[in-house]
Protein backbone atom coordinates (compact mmCIF):
# COMPACT_ATOMS: atom_id res chain seq x y z
CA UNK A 1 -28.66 -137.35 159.21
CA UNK A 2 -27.10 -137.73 155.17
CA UNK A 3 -30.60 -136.90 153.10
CA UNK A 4 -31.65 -139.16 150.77
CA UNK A 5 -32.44 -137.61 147.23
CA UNK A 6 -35.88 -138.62 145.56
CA UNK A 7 -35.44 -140.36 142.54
CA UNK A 8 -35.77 -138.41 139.13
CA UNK A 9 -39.33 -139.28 138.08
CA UNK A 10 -39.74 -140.39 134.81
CA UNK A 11 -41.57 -137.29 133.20
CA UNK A 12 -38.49 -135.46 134.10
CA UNK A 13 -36.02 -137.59 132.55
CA UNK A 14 -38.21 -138.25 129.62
CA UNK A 15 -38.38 -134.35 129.23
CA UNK A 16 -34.80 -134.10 129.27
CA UNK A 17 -34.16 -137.06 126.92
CA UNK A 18 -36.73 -135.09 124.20
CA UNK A 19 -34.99 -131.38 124.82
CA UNK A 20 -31.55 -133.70 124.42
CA UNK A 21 -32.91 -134.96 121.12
CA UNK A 22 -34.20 -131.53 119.51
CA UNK A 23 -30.22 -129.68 120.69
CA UNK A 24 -28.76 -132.90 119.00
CA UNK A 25 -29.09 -132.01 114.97
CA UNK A 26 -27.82 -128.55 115.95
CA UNK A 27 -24.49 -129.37 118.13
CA UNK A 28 -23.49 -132.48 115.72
CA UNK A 29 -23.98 -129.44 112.94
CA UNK A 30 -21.92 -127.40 114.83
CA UNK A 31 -19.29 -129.59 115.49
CA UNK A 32 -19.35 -131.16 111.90
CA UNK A 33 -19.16 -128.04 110.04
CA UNK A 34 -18.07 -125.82 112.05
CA UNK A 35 -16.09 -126.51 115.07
CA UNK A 36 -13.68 -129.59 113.70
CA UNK A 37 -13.26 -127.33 109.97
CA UNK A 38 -11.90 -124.56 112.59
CA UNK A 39 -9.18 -126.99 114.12
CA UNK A 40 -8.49 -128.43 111.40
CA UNK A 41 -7.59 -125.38 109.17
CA UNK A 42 -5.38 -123.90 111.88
CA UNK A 43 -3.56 -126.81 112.46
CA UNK A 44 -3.31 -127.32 108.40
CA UNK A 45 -2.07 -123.86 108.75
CA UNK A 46 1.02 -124.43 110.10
CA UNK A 47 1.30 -127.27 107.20
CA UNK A 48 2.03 -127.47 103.28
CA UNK A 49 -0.45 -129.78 101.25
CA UNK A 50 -1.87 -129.57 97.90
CA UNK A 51 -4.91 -131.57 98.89
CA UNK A 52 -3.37 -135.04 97.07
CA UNK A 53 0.19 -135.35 98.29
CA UNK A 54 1.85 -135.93 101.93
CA UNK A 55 0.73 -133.27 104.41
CA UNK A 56 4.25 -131.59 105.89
CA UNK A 57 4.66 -129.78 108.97
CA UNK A 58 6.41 -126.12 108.34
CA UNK A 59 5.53 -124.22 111.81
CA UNK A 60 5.90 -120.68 111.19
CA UNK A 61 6.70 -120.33 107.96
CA UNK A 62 3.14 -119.54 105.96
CA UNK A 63 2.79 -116.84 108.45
CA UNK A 64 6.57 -115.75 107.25
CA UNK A 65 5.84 -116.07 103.61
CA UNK A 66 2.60 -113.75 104.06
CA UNK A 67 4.70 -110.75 105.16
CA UNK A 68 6.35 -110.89 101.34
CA UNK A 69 3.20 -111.58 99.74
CA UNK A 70 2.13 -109.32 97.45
CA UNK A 71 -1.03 -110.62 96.89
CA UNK A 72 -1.78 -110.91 100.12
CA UNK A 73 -0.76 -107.18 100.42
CA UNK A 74 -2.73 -106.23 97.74
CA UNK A 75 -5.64 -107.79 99.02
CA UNK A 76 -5.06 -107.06 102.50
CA UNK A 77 -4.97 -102.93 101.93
CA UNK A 78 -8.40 -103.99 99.48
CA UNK A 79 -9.96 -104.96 102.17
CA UNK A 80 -9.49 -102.39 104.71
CA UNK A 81 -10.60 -99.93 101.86
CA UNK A 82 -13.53 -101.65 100.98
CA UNK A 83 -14.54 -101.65 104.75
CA UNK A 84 -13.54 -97.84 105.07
CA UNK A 85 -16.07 -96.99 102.40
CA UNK A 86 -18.78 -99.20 102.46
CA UNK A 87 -19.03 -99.82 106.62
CA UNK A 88 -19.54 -95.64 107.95
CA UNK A 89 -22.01 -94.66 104.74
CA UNK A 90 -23.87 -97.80 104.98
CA UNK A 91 -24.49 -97.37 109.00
CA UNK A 92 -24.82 -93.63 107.96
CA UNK A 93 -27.66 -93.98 105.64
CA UNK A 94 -29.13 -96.78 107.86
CA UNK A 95 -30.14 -94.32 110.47
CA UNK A 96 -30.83 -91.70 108.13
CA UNK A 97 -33.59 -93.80 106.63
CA UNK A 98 -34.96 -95.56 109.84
CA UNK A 99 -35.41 -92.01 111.13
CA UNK A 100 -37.47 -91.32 108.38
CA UNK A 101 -39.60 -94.06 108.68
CA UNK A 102 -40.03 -94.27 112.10
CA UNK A 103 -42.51 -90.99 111.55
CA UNK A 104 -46.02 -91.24 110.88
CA UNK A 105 -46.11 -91.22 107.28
CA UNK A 106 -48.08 -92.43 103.98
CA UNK A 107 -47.45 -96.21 103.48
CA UNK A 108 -44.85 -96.59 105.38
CA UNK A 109 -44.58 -100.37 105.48
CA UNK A 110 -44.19 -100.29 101.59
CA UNK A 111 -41.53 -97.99 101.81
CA UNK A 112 -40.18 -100.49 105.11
CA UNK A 113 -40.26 -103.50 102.70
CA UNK A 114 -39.05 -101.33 99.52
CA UNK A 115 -35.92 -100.61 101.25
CA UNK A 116 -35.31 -104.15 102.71
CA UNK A 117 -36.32 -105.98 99.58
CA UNK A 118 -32.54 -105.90 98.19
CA UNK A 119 -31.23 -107.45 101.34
CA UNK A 120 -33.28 -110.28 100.51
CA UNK A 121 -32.78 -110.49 97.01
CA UNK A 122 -30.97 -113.39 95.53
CA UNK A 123 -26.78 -112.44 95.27
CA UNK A 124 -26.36 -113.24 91.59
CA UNK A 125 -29.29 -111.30 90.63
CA UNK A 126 -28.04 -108.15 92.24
CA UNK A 127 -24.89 -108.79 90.89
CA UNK A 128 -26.88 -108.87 87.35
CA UNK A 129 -28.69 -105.82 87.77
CA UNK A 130 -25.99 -103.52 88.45
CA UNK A 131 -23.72 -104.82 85.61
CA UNK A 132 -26.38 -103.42 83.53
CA UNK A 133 -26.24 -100.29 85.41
CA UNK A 134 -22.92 -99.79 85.36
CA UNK A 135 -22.58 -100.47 81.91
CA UNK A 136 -19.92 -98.05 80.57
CA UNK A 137 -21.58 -97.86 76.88
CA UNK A 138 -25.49 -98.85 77.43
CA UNK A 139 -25.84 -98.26 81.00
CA UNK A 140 -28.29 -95.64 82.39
CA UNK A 141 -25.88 -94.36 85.26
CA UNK A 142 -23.32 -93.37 82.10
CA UNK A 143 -26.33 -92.27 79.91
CA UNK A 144 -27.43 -89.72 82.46
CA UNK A 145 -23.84 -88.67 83.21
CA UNK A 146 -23.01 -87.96 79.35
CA UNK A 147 -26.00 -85.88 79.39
CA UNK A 148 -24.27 -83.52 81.98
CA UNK A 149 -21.58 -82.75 79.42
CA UNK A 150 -19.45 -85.64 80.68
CA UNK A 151 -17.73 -86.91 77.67
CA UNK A 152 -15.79 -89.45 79.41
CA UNK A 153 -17.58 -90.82 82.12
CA UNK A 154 -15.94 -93.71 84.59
CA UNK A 155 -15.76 -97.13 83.22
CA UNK A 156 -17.23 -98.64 86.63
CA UNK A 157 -16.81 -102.19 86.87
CA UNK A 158 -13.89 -102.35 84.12
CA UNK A 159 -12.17 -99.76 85.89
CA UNK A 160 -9.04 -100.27 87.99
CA UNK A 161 -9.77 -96.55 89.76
CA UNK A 162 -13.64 -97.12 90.31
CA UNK A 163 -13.93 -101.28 90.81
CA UNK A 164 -13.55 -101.07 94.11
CA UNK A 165 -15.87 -97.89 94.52
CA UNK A 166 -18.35 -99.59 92.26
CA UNK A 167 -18.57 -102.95 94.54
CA UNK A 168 -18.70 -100.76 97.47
CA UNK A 169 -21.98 -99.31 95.96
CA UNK A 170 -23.48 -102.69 95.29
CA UNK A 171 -22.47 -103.58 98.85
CA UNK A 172 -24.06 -100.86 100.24
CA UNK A 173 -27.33 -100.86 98.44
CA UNK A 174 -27.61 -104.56 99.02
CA UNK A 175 -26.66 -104.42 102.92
CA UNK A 176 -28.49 -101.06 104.18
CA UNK A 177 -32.19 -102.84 104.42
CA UNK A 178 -31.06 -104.96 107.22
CA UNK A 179 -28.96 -102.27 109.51
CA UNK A 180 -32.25 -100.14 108.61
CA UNK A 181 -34.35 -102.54 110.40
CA UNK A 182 -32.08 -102.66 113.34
CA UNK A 183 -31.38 -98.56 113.61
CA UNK A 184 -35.56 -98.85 113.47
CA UNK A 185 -35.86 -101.16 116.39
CA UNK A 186 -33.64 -99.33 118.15
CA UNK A 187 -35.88 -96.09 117.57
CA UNK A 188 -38.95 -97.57 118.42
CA UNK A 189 -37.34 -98.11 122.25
CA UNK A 190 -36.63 -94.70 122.83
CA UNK A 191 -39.08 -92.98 125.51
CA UNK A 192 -41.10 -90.01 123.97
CA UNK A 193 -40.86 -88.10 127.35
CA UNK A 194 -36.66 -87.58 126.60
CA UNK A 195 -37.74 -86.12 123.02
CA UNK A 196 -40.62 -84.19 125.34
CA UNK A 197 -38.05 -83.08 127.82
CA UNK A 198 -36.10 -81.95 124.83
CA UNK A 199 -38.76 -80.18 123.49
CA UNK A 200 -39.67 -77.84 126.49
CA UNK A 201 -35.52 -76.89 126.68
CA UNK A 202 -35.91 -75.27 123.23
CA UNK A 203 -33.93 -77.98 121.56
CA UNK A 204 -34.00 -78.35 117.81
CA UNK A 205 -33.89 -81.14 115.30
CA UNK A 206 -30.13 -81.90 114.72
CA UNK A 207 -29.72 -81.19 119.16
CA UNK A 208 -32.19 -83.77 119.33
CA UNK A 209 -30.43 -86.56 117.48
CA UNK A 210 -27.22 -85.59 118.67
CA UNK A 211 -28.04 -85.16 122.47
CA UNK A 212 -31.11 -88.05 122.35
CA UNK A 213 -31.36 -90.01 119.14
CA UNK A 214 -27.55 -91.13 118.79
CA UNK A 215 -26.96 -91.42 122.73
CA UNK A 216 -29.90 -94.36 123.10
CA UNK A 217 -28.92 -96.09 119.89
CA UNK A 218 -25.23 -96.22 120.88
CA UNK A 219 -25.44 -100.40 121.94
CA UNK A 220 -27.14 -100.50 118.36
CA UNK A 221 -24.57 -98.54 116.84
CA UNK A 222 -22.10 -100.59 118.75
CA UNK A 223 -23.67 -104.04 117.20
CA UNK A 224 -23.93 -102.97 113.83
CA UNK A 225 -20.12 -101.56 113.61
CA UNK A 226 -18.97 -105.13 114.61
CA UNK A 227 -21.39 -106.84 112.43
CA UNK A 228 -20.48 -104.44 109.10
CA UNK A 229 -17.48 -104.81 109.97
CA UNK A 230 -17.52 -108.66 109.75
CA UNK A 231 -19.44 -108.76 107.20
CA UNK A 232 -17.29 -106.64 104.65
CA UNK A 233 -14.02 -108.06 105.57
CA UNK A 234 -16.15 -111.43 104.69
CA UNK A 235 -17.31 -109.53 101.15
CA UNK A 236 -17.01 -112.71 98.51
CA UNK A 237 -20.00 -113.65 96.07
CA UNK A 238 -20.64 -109.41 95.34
CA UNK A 239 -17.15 -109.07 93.98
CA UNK A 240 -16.57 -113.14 92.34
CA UNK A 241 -19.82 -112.20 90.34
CA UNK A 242 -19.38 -108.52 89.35
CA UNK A 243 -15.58 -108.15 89.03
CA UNK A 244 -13.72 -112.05 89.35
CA UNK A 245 -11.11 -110.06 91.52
CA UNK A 246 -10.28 -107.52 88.67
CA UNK A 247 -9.47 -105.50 86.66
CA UNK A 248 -5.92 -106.28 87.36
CA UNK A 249 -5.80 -107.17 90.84
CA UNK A 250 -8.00 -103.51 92.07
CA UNK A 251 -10.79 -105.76 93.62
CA UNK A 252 -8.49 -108.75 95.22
CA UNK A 253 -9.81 -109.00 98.94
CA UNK A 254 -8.87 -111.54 101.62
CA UNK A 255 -11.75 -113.70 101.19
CA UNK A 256 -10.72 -113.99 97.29
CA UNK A 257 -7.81 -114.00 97.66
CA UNK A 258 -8.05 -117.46 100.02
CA UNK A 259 -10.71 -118.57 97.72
CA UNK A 260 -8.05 -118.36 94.55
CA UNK A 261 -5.24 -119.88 97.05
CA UNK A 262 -6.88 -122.91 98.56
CA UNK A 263 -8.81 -124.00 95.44
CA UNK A 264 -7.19 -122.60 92.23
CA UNK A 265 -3.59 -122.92 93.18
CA UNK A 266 -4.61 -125.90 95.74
CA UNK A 267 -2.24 -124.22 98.58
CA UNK A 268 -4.33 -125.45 101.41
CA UNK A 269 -1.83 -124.19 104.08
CA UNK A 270 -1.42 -121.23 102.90
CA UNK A 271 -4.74 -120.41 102.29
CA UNK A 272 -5.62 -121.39 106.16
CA UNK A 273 -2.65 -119.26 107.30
CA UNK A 274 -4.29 -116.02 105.57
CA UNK A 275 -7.79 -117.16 106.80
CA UNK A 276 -6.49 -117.04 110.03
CA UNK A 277 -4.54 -113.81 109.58
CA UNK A 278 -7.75 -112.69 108.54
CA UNK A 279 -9.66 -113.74 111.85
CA UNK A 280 -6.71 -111.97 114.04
CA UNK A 281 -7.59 -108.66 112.38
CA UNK A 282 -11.70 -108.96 113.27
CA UNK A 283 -10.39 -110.03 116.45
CA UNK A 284 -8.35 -106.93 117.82
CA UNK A 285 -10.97 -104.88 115.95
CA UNK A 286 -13.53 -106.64 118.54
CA UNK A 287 -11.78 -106.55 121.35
CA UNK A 288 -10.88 -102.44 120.92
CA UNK A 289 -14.46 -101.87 119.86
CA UNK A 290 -15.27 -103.53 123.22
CA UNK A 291 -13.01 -101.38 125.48
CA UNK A 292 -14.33 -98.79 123.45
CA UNK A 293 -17.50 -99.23 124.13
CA UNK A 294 -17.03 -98.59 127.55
CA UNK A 295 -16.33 -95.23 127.27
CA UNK A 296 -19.11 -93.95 124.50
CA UNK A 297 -21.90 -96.67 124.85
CA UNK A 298 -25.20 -96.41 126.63
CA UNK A 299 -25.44 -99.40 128.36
């Protein structure tokens, strides 16, 4: 005999109709400014348009042009620099720090919120701060440096050598609070009896971290690789602010670099073509960190 379903009842369908209504702001977001942008850059990738004229179909050829680009070079070997440096001592001193305040000590949520209070902190204002600081003539970092006997200490910021370096400090400074609190999380879910088991085989402080400590935080460690490195190739605002992509060209990254593309020199195409470029390389450095993972992570 073919059973007959019940009707919906009407508290059902008027509890779907409000859970439909509350999801609806956040897909049309998503689809308005984020989804139909996406298509519509990498299809305007494989176009040439200066955001007034006719928009012409070129296939390949943006992707071509990139491989003789020297900006795009430039900015390219920038980028996997500033990611080099600022992505391993950031995660570095992240643990470092949440393993000293996940002890017992003195006021430890002041020294918590001390050390995340940067991450919060306005862009631009950073940005201000530490062009004071790295002030070649009247900044303090010079000051104590010519004190040492250092007659010629870096110029920082309005050096082609140390730009970079000098970004990558800001960057780091600015970023560690919120890997800290992650790294802290993560410590806070390890069992006491493995540090207790530890303990009675004679094991000592750096055995501990290397045997226990780093083991259990691997799927943190895993995150927060993908996420810094995301998040550096994505570095914009620290270096438009403290450097404008110089001196010269030593601070050029992707992100500028499509930023001066699409809306200085109004190459739309182009500029889509290297964003893309740009999402390829996070990609296969995803995907490996995910086979990876496999083989090192604690699941």
């Amino acid at each position: 005999m073919k059973q007959i379903s019940k009707p919906k009842s009407k508290v059902v369908r008027r509890n779907r109709l409000i859970a439909y209504t509350f999801l609806l702001p956040n897909i049309l977001g998503f689809l308005i400014f984020i989804l139909i942008p996406v298509i519509a850059s990498f299809v305007m990738s494989f176009t040439t348009w200066n955001g007034f004229g006719k928009i012409e179909f070129i296939g390949l050829e943006n992707y071509k042009n990139l491989f003789f680009d020297e900006n795009f070079r430039i900015s390219f070997i920038n980028s996997i620099l500033f990611t080099v440096i600022s992505v391993p001592i950031t995660l570095f001193l992240s643990v470092l720090i949440a393993i000293a305040l996940n002890k017992g000590i003195r006021f430890v949520k002041v020294f918590r919120t001390a050390v995340f209070l940067p991450y919060v902190t306005a862009t631009i204002a950073v940005a201000a701060v530490w062009q004071l600081i790295f002030n070649p003539s009247m900044g303090p970092i010079n000051g104590f440096l010519m004190t040492l006997g250092i007659d010629n200490p870096p110029g920082w910021l309005s050096s082609p050598s140390w730009a970079l370096v000098s970004v990558s400090i800001v960057y780091i400074w600015h970023s560690i609070g919120y890997y800290m609190i992650l790294f802290l999380a993560g410590l806070q879910g390890i069992p006491n009896y493995l540090y207790e088991a530890a303990d009675l085989d004679g094991a000592g402080a750096v055995s501990k971290f290397f045997n226990v400590t780093l083991p259990m935080l691997s799927p943190i460690v895993f995150f927060t690789t993908i996420i810094g490195v995301i998040n550096s190739f994505k570095v914009f605002d620290l270096i438009y602010i403290l450097t404008n992509g110089g001196p010269g060209r030593s601070t050029h990254v992707l992100v500028y670099d499509i930023y001066n593309t699409a809306f200085k020199q109004f190459e739309y195409g182009y500029a889509s073509s290297m964003a893309y470029v740009l999402f390829m390389l996070i990609l296969l450095f995803a995907f490996f960190q995910f086979k990876g993972q496999k083989k090192w992570g604690n699941e």
